[in-house]
Every structure is written in C-alpha cells, then in structure tokens.
N, C-alpha and C. Protein backbone atom coordinates (compact mmCIF):
# COMPACT_ATOMS: atom_id res chain seq x y z
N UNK A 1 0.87 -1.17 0.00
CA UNK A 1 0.00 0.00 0.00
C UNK A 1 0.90 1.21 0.00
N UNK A 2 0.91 1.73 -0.83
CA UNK A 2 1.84 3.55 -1.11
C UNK A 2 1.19 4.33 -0.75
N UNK A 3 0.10 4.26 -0.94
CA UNK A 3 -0.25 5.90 -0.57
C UNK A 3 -0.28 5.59 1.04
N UNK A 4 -0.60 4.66 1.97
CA UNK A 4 -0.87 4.69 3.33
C UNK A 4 0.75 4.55 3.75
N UNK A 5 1.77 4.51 3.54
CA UNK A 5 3.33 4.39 2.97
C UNK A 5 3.53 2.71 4.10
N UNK A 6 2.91 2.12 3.60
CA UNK A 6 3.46 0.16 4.15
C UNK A 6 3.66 0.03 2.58
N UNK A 7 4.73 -0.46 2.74
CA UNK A 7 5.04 -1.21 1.11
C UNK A 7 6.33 -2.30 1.85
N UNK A 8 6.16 -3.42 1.36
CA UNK A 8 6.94 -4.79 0.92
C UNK A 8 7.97 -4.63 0.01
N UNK A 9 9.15 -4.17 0.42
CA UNK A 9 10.55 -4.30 -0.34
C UNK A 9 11.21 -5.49 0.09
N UNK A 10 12.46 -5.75 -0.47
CA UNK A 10 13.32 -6.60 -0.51
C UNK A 10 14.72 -5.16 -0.19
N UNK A 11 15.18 -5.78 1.36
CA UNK A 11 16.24 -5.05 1.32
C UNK A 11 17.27 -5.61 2.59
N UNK A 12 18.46 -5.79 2.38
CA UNK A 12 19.71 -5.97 2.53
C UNK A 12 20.18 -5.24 4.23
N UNK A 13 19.40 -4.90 4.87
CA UNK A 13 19.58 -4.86 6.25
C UNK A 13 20.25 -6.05 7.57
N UNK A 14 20.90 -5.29 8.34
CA UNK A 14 21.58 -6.38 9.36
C UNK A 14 20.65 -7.21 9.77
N UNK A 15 19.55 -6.22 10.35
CA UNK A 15 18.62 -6.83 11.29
C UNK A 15 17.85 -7.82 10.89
N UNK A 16 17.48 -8.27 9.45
CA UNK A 16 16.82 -8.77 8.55
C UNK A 16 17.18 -9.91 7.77
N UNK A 17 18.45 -9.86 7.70
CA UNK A 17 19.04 -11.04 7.39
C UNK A 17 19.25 -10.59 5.57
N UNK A 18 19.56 -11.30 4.94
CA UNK A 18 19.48 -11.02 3.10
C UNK A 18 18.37 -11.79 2.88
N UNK A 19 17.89 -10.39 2.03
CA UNK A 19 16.68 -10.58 0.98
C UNK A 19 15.66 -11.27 1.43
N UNK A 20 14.94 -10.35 2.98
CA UNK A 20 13.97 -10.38 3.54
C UNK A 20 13.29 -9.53 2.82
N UNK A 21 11.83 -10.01 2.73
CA UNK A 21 10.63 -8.98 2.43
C UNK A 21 10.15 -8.13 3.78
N UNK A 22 10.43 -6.93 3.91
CA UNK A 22 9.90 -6.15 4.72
C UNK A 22 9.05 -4.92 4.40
N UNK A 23 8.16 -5.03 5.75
CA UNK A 23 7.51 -3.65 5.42
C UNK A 23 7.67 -2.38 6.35
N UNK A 24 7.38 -1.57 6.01
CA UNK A 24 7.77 -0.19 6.61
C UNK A 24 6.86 0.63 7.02
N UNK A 25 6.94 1.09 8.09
CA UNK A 25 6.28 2.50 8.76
C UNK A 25 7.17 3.69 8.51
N UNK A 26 5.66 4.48 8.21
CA UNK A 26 6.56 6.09 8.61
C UNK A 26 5.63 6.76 9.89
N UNK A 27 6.66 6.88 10.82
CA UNK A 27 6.27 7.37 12.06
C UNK A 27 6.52 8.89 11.99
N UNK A 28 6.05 9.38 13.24
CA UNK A 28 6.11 10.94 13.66
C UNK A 28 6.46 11.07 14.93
N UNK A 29 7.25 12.03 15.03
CA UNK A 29 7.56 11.95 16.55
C UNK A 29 8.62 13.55 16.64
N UNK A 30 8.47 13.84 17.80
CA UNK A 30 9.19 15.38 18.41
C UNK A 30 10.47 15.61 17.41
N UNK A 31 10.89 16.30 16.96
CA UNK A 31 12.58 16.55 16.75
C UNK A 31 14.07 16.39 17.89
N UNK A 32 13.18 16.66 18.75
CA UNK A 32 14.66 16.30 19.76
C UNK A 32 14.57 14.75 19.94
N UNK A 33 13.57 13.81 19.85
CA UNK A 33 13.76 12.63 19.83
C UNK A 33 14.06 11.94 18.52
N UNK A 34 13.87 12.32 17.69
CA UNK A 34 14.65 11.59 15.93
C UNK A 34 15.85 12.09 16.24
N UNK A 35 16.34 13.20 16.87
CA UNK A 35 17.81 13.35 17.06
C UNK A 35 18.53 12.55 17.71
N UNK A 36 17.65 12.05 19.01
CA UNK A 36 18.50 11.47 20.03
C UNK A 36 18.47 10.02 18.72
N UNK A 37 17.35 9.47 19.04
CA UNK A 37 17.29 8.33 17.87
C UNK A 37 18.47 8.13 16.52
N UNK A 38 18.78 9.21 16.31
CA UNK A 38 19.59 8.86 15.35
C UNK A 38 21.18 8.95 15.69
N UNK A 39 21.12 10.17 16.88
CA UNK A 39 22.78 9.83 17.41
C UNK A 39 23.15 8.40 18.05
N UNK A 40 22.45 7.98 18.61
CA UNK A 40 21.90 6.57 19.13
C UNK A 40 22.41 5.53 18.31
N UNK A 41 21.53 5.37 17.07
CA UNK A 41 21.92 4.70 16.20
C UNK A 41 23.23 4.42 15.65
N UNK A 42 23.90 6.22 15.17
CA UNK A 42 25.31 6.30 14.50
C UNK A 42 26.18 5.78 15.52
N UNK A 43 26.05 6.16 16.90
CA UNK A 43 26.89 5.35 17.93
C UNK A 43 26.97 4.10 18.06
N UNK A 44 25.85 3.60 18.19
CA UNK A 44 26.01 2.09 17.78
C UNK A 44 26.23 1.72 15.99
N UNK A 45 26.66 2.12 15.47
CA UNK A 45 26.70 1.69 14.27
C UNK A 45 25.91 0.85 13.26
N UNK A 46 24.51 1.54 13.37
CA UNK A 46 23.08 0.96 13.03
C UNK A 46 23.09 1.83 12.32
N UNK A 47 21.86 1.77 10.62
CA UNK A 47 21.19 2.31 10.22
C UNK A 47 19.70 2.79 11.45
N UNK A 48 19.36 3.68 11.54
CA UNK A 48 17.88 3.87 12.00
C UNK A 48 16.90 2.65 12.32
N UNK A 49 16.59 2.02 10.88
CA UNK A 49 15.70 1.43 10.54
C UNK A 49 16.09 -0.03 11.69
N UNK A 50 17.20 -0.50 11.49
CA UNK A 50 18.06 -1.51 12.46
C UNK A 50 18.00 -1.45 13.82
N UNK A 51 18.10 0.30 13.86
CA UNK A 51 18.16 0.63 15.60
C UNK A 51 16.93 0.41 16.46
N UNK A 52 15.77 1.13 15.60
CA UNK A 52 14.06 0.98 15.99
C UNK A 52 13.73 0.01 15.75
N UNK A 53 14.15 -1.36 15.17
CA UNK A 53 14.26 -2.63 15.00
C UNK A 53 14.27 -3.27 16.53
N UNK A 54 15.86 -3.27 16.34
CA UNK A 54 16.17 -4.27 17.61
C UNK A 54 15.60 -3.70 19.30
N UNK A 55 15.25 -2.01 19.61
CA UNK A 55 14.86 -1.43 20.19
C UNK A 55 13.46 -1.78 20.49
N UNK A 56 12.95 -1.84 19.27
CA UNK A 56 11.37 -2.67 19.26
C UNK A 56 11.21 -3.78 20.01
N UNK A 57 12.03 -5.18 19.19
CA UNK A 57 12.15 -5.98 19.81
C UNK A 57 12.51 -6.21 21.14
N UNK A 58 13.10 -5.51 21.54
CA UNK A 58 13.51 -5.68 23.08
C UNK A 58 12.78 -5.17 23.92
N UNK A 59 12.04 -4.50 23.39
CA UNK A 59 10.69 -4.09 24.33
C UNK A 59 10.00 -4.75 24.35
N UNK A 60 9.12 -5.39 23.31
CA UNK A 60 8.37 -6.73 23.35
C UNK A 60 8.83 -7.47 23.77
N UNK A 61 9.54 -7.72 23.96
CA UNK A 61 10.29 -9.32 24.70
C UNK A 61 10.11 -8.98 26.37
N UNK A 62 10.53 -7.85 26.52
CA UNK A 62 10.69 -7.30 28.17
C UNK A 62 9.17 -7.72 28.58
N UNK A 63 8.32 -6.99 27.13
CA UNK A 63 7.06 -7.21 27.58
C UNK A 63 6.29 -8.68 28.10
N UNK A 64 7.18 -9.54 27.18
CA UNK A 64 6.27 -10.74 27.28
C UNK A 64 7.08 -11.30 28.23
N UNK A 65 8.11 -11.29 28.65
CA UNK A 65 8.53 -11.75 29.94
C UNK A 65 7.54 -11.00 31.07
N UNK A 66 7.37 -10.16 31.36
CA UNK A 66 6.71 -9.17 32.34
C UNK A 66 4.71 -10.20 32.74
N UNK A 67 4.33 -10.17 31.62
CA UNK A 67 3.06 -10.50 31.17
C UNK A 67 3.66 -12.52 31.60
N UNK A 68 4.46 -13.17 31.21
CA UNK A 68 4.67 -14.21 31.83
C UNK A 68 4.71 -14.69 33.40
N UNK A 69 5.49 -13.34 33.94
CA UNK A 69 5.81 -13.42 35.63
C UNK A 69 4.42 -13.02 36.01
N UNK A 70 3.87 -11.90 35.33
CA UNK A 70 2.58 -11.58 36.26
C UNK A 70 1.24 -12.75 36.22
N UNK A 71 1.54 -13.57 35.14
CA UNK A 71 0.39 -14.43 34.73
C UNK A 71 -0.49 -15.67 35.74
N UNK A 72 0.55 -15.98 36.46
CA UNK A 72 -0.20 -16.96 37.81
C UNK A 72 -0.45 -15.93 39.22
N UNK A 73 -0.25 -14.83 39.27
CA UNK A 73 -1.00 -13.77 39.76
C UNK A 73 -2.38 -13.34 39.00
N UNK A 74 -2.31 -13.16 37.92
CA UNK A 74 -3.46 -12.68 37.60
C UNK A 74 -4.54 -13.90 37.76
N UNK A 75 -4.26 -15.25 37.62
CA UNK A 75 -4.94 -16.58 37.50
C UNK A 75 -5.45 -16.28 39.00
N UNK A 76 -4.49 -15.75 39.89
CA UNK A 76 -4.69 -16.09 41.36
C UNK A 76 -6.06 -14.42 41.90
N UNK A 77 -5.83 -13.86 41.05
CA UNK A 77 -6.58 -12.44 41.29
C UNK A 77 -8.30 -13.12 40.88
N UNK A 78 -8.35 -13.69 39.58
CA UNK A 78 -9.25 -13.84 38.87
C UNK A 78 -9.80 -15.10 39.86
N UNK A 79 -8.71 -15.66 40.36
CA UNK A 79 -9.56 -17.17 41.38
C UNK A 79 -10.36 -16.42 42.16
N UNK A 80 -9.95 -15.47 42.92
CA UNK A 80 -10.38 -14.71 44.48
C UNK A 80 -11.28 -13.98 43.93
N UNK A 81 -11.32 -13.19 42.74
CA UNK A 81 -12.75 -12.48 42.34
C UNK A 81 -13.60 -13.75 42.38
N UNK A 82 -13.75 -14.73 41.15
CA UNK A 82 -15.02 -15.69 41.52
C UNK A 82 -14.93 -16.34 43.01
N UNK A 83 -14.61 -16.50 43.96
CA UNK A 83 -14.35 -17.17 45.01
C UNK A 83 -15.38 -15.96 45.64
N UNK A 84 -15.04 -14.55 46.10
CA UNK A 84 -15.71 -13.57 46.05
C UNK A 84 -16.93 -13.12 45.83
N UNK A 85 -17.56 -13.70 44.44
CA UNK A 85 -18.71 -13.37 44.29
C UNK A 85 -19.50 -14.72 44.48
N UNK A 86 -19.22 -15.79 45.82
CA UNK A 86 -19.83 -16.82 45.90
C UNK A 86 -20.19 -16.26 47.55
N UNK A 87 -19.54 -15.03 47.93
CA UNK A 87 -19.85 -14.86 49.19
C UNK A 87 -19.33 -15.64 50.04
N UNK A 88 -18.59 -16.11 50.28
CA UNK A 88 -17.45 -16.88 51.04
C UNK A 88 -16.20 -15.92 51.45
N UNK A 89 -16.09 -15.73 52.91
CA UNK A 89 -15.06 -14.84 52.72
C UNK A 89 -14.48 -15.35 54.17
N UNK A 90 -13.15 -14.79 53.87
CA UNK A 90 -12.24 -15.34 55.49
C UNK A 90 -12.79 -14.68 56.48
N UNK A 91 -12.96 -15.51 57.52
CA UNK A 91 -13.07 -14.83 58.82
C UNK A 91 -14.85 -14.84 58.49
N UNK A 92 -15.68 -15.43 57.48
CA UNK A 92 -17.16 -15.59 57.96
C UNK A 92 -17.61 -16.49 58.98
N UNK A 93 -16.74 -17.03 59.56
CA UNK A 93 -17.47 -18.39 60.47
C UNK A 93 -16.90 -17.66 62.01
N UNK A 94 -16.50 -16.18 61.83
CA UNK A 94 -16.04 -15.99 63.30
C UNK A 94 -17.30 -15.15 64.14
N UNK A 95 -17.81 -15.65 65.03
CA UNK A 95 -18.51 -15.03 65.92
C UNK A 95 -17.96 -14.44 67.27
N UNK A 96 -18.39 -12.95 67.03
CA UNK A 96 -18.26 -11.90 67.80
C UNK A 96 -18.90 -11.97 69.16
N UNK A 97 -18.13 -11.47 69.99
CA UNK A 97 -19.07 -11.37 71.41
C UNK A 97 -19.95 -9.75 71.65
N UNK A 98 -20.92 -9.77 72.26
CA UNK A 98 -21.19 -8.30 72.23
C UNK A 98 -20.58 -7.47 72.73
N UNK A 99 -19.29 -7.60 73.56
CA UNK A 99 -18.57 -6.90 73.51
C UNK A 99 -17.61 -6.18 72.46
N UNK A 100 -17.21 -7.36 72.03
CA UNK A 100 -16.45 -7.06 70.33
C UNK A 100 -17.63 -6.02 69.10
N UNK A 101 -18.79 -6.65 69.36
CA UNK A 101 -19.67 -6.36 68.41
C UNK A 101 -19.89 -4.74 68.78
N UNK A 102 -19.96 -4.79 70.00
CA UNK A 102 -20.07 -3.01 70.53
C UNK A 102 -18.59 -1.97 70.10
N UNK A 103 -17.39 -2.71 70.08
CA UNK A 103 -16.22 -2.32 69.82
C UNK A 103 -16.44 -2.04 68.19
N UNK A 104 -17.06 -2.67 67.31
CA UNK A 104 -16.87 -2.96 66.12
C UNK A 104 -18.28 -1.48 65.47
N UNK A 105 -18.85 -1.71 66.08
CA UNK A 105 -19.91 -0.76 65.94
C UNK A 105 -19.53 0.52 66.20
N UNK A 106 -19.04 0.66 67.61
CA UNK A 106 -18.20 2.45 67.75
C UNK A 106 -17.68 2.53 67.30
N UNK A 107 -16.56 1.58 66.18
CA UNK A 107 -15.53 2.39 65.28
C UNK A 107 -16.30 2.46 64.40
N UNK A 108 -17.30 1.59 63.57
CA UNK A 108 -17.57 1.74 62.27
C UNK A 108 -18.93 3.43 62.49
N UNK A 109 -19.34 3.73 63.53
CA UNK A 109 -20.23 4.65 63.94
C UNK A 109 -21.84 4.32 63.84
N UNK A 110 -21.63 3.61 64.33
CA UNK A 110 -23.41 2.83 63.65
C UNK A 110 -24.06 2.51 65.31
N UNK A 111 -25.30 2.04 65.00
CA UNK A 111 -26.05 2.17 66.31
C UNK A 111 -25.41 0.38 66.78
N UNK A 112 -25.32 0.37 67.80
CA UNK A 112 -25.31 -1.04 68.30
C UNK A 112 -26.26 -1.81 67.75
N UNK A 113 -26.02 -3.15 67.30
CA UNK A 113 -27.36 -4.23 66.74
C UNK A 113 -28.31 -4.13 67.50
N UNK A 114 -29.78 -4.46 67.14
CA UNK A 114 -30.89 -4.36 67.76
C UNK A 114 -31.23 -3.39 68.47
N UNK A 115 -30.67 -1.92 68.28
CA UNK A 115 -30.60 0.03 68.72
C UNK A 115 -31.16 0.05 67.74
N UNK A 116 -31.89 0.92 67.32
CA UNK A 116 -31.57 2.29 66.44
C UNK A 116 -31.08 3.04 66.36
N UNK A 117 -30.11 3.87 65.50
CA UNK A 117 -29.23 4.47 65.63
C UNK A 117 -29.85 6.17 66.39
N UNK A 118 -29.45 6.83 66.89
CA UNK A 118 -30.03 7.90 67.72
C UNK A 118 -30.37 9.47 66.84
C-alpha cells in the first residue's frame, strides 16, 4: 500500500538477514527525539531502521517476559474475584461477642445491633 506508505521491499539490512521482504512504517515523533534516535543509532553503528528494530524488539520481549511473571497472579486475582462473588469470605465463620460487636460498631459509627441508631 503507497499511498498509506506500508510497502513490501526486498532489502539488505543487518537486522533482517538477506533478501527479507519487509515492510515499513513512517512514524512521527518530536525533533529532539529523531535526534536522540539517530545519534543513538550512529553510535552504535546501526542504520535507523536496524536501531528501531532491535529497540522494538527488546521491548516486546521485556514485555512478554513481564506479562509471563505476572500471569499466575493474575490466574490467582481472577480465582479470588469468583471465590468472592460466591460470598465466602475469610473470617465468615467468626462469631463476635457483644462486647467485640459493641467495639466494632463504635468504630464503624453505627447504632449497636438491635438500637436504632439515635
């Protein structure tokens, strides 16, 4: 596609190996960052295209490592929500004395059970 500028060349890049078909973005971004981006690059001795390459990649990867470690947490988040909406919760089988229950009531500010509040 040209006019949307993705087009499928054949080109001779490190990152790419020989006579990969690749396609291309044209991005936008601040001027002081295509600067840094490109001193970046010449320092490491990359074309651009090579640098936002392997830069890419290494972000995705960070990513999917990240999204791997968090993943039996999230399994464990998603257990305790349905566990949660079965109404089961720690500490339901503990019965209060009315003393406790009076303690529990003046902090939360509510009338003592079987009061009305005043």
């Amino acid at each position: 596609m040209i006019g949307g500028w993705v087009s499928a060349t054949v080109r001779n890049t490190g990152c790419y190996g020989w006579s990969v078909a690749v396609k291309r973005f044209s991005i936008s971004m601040a001027g002081e960052i295509h600067d840094r981006i490109k001193k970046y690059a010449d320092d490491a001795g990359l074309d651009v295209s090579t640098y936002l390459t392997i830069a890419a990649q290494a972000q995705m990867d960070q990513q999917d490592r990240v999204k791997e470690f968090l993943q039996p947490f999230e399994a464990a988040r998603l257990k305790a929500e349905e566990e949660a909406g079965t109404g089961t919760w720690a500490g339901d089988d503990i019965v209060l004395t009315s003393e406790e229950q009076a303690e529990v009531d003046a902090i939360l500010g509510r009338a003592p059970r079987g009061r009305a509040a005043a």
